[in-house]
Protein backbone atom coordinates (compact mmCIF):
# COMPACT_ATOMS: atom_id res chain seq x y z
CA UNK A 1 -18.39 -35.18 -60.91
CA UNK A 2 -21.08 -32.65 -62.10
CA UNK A 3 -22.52 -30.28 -59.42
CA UNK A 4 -25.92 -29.10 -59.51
CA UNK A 5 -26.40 -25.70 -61.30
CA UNK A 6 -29.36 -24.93 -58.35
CA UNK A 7 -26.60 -25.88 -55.67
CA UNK A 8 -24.16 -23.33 -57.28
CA UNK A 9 -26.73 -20.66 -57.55
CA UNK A 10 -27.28 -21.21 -53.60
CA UNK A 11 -24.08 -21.04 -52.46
CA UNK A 12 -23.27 -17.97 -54.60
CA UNK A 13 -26.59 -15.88 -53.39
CA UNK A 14 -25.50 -17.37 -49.64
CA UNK A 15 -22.05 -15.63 -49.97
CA UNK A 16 -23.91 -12.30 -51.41
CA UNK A 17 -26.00 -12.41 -48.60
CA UNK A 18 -23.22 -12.69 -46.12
CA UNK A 19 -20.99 -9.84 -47.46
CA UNK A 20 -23.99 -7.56 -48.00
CA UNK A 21 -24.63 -8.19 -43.64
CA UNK A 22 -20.84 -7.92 -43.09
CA UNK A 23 -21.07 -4.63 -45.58
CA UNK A 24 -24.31 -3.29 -43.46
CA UNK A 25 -22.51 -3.91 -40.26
CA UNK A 26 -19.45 -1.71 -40.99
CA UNK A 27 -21.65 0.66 -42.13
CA UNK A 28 -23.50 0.90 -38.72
CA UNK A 29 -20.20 0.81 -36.86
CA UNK A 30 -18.81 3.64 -39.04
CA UNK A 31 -22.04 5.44 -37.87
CA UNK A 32 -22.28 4.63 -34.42
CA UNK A 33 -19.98 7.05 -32.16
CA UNK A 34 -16.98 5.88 -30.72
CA UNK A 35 -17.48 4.99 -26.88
CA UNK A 36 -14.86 7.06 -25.65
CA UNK A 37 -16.86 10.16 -27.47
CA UNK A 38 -19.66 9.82 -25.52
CA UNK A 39 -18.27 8.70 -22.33
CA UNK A 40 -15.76 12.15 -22.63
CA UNK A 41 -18.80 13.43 -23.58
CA UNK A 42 -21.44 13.04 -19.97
CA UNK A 43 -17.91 13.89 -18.20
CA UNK A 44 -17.99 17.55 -20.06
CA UNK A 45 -21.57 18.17 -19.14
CA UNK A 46 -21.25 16.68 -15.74
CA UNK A 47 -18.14 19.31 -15.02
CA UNK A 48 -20.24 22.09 -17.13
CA UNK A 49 -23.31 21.69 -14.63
CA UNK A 50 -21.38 21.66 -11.52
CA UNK A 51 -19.39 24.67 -12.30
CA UNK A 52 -22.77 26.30 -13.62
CA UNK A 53 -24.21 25.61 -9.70
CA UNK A 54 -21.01 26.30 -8.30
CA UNK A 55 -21.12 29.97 -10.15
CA UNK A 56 -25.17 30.45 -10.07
CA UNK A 57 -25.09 29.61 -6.57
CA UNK A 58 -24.73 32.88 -4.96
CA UNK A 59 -27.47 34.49 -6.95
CA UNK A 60 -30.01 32.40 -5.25
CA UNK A 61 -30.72 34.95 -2.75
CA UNK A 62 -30.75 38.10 -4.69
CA UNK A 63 -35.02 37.69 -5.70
CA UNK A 64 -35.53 37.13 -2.06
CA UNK A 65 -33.19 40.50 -0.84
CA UNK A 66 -34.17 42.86 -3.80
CA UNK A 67 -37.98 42.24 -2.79
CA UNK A 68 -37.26 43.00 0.38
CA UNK A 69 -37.48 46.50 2.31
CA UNK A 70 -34.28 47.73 4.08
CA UNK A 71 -35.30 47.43 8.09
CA UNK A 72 -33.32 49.20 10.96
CA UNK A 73 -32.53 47.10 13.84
CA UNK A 74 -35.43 48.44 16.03
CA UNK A 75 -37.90 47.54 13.54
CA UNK A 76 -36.63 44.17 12.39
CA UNK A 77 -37.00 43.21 16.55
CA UNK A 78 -40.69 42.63 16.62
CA UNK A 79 -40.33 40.26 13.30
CA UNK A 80 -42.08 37.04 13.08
CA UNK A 81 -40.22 33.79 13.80
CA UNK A 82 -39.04 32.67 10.31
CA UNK A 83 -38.95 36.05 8.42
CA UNK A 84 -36.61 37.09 5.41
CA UNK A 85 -34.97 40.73 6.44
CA UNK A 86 -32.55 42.97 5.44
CA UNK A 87 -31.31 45.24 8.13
CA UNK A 88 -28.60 47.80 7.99
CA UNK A 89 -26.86 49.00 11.08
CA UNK A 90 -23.47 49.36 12.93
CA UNK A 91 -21.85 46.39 13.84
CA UNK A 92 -21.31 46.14 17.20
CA UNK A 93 -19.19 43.22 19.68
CA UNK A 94 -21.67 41.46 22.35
CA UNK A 95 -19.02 39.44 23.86
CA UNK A 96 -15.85 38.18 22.83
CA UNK A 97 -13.57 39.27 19.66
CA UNK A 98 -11.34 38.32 17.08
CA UNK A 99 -8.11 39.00 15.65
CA UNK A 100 -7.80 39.40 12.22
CA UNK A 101 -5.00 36.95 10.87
CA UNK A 102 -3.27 39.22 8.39
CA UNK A 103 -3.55 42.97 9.53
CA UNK A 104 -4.16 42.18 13.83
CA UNK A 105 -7.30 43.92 13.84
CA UNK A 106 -9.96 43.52 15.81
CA UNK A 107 -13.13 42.42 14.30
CA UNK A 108 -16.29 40.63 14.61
CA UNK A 109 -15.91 37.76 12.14
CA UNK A 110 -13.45 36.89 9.17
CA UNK A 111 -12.50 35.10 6.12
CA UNK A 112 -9.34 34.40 4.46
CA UNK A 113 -7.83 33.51 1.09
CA UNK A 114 -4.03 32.66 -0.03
CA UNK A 115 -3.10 32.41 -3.75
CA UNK A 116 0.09 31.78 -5.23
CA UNK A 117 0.81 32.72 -9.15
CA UNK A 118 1.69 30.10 -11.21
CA UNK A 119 1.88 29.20 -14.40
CA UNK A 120 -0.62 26.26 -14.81
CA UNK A 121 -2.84 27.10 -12.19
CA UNK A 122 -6.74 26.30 -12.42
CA UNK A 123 -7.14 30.01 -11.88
CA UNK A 124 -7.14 30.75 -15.19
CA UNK A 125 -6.85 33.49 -17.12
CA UNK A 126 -5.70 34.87 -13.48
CA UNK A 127 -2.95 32.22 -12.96
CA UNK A 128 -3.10 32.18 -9.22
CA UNK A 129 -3.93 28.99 -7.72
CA UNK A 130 -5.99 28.71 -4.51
CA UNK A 131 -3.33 27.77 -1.21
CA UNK A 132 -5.86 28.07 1.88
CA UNK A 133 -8.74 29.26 3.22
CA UNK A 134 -10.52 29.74 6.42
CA UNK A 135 -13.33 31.84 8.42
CA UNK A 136 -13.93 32.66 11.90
CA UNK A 137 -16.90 34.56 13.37
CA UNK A 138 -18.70 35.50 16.82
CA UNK A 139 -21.88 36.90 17.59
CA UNK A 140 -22.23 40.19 17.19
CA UNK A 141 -25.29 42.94 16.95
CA UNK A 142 -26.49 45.76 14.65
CA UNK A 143 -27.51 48.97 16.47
CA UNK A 144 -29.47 51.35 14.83
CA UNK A 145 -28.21 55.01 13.95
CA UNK A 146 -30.23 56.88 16.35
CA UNK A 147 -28.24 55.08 19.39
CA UNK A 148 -31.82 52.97 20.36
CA UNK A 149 -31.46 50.62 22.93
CA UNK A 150 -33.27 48.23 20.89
CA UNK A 151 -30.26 46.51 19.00
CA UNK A 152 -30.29 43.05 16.67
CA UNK A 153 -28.66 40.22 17.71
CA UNK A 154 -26.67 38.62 14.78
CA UNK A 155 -25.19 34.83 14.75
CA UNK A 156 -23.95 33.90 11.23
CA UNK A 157 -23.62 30.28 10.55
CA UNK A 158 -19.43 29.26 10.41
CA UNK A 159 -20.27 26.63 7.75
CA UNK A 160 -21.86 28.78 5.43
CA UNK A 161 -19.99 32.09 6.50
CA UNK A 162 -19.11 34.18 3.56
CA UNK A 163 -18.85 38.11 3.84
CA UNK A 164 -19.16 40.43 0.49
CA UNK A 165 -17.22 43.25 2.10
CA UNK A 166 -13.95 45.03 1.06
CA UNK A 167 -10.93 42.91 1.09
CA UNK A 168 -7.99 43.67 2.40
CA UNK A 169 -4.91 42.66 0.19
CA UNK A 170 -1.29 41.79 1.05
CA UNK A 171 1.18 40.90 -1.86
CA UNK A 172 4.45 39.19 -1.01
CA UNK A 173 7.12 38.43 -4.09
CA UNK A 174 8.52 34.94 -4.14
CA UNK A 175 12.00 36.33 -3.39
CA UNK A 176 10.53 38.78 -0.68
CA UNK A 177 10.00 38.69 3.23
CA UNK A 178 6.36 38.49 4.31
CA UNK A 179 5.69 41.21 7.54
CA UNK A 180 6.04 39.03 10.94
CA UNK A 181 2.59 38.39 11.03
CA UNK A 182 1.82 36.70 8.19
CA UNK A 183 5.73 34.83 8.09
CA UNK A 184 4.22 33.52 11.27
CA UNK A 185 0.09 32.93 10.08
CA UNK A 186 2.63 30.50 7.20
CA UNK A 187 4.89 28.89 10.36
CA UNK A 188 1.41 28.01 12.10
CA UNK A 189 -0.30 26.69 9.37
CA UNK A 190 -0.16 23.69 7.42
CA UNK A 191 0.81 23.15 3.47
CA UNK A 192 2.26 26.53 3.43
CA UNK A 193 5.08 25.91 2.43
CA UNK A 194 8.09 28.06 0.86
CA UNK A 195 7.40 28.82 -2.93
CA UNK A 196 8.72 26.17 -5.56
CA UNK A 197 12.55 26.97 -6.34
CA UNK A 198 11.79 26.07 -9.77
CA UNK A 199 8.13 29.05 -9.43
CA UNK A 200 10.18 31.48 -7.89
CA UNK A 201 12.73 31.64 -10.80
CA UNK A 202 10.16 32.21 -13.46
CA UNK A 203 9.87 36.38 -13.53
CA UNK A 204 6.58 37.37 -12.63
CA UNK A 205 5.36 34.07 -10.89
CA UNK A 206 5.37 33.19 -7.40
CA UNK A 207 4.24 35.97 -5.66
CA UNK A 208 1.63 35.03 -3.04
CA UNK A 209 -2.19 37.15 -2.17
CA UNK A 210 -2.96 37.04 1.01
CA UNK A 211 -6.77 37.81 0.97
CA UNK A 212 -8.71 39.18 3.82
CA UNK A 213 -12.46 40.26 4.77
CA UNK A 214 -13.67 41.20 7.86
CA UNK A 215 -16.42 42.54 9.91
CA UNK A 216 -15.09 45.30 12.08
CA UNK A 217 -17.08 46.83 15.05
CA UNK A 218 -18.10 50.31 14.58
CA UNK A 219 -18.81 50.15 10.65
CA UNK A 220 -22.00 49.95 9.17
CA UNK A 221 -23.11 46.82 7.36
CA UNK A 222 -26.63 45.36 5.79
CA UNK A 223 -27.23 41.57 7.16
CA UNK A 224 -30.07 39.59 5.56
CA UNK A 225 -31.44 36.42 6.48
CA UNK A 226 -33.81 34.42 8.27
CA UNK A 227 -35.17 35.66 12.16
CA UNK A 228 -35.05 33.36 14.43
CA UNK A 229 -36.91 34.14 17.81
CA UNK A 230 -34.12 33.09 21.07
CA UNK A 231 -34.51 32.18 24.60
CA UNK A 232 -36.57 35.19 25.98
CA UNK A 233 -38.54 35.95 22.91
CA UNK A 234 -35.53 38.44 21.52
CA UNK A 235 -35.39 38.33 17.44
CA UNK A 236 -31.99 36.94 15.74
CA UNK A 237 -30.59 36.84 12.07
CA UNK A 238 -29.10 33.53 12.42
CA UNK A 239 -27.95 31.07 9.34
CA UNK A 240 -27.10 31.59 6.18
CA UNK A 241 -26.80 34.88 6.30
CA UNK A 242 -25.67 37.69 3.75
CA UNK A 243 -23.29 40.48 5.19
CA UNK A 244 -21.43 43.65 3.00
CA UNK A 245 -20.88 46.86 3.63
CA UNK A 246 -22.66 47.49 0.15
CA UNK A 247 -25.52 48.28 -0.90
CA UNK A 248 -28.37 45.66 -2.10
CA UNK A 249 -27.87 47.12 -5.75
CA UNK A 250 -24.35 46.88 -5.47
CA UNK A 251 -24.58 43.30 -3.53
CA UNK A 252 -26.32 42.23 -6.48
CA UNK A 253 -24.40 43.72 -9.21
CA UNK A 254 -21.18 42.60 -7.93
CA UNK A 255 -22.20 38.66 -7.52
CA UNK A 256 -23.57 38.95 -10.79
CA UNK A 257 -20.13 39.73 -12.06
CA UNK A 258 -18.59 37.64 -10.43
CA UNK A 259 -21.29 34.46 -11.31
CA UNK A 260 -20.50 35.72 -15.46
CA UNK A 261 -17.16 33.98 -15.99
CA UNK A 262 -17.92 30.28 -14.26
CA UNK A 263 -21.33 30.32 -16.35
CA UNK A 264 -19.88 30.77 -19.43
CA UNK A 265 -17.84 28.53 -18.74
CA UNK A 266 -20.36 25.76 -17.77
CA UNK A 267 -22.30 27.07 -20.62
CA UNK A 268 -18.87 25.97 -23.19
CA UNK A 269 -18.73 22.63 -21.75
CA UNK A 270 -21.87 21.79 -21.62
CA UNK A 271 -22.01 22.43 -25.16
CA UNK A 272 -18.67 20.55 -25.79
CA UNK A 273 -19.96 17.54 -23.83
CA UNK A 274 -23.40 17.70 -25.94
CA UNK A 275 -21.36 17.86 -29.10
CA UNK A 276 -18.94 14.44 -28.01
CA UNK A 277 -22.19 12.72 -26.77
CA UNK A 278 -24.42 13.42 -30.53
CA UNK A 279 -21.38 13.15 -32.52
């Protein structure tokens, strides 16, 4: 049977046609990224921007606190309702204290840290991985130098308490016995438990920081914040507040150190995130 040369020509520029689109379509695949690349990709930035708040956090205050003048507690009394103030005077108890859970002292308000050393911790490059934490504060007020009678009454929130004060260190080896106080501050707490066997034998690992900061009465310490006016009319730093026993140049030197390492961080995968999503 003859076939038509026009039918032949068809069919042979149909199957040209046809691998040409298949060729085109592998091309565009070959271009295209790979899901997983992007996907991998929005995860990096989405852990680079939270550590970058998480880090950058802290710093919010610092325009606010190096703008403002250094008050004593008689001045700051007759602020307006709503005020930002920094005030530095000596810490004083107006009821009821606390008791410092590693050293017994007496104090005003506190914070705690335990760390353990390990070898894959998220602490990185420091190794030590974060065990517990905790705060605990009263009311307290700052009295000026001079011995006024006019004093300040302080309230710090205890869900945004956070003191930039010395810290107070206590360093127990994983073969070692902790001092009765803290052996018990581990017995009364929960998740504490012994170090790792297979921790304690590595040399150098498994020795345990027991972190703590603490507002003791009698020192001197700058507290900025908001005023807030109480029952009576009497002016209060209450809130958020910012407490150390440093100065406001040193306050802000030392958070911007410590803000430098989970930025660059952020900054890295960010970038690494940016590079999976365009790639």
């Amino acid at each position: 049977m003859r076939r038509d040369p026009l039918h032949d020509r068809r069919d042979r520029l149909h199957d040209r046609l046809v691998r040409t689109r298949a060729l085109d379509q592998s091309l565009d695949l070959a271009r295209s990224p790979p899901m997983y690349l992007t996907l991998l990709g929005a995860l990096f930035v989405g852990l680079g921007l939270a550590m970058a708040w998480y880090g950058l956090r802290p710093l919010a205050v610092l325009p606010r606190l190096l703008r403002a003048a250094v008050e004593t507690p008689e001045t700051a009394a007759d602020a307006d309702d709503g005020a930002f103030l920094a005030v530095r005077g000596t810490a004083s108890a107006a009821g009821e204290t606390l008791s410092a859970p590693f050293s017994g002292s007496d104090c005003l308000g506190f914070e705690f840290e335990v760390t353990e050393r390990q070898p894959f911790a998220v602490g990185i490059p420091w190794l030590d991985a974060h065990l517990d934490d905790g705060v605990a504060t009263v009311g307290f007020a700052l009295e000026g130098p001079d011995g006024s009678d006019r004093s300040l009454a302080v309230r710090p929130s205890s869900r945004r308490f956070a003191l930039d004060t010395a810290s107070t260190v206590v360093r127990v080896g994983a073969t070692e016995a902790p001092p009765d106080r803290i052996r018990r501050f581990v017995d009364a707490r929960e998740g504490l438990d012994p170090v790792a066997g297979w921790i304690a034998a590595i040399p150098l690992f498994g020795t345990r920081r027991y972190v703590e900061r603490r507002i003791s009465p009698g020192e001197t310490y700058l507290v900025a914040g908001t005023v807030e006016r109480e029952e009576g009319g009497r002016a209060a730093l209450a809130g958020d507040l910012v407490i150390t026993d440093r100065s406001v140049r040193g306050l802000a030197l030392s958070r911007l150190r410590r803000a430098v390492f989970p930025f660059l961080v952020s900054v890295l995968f960010v970038a690494v995130g940016l590079w999976g999503i365009a790639a």
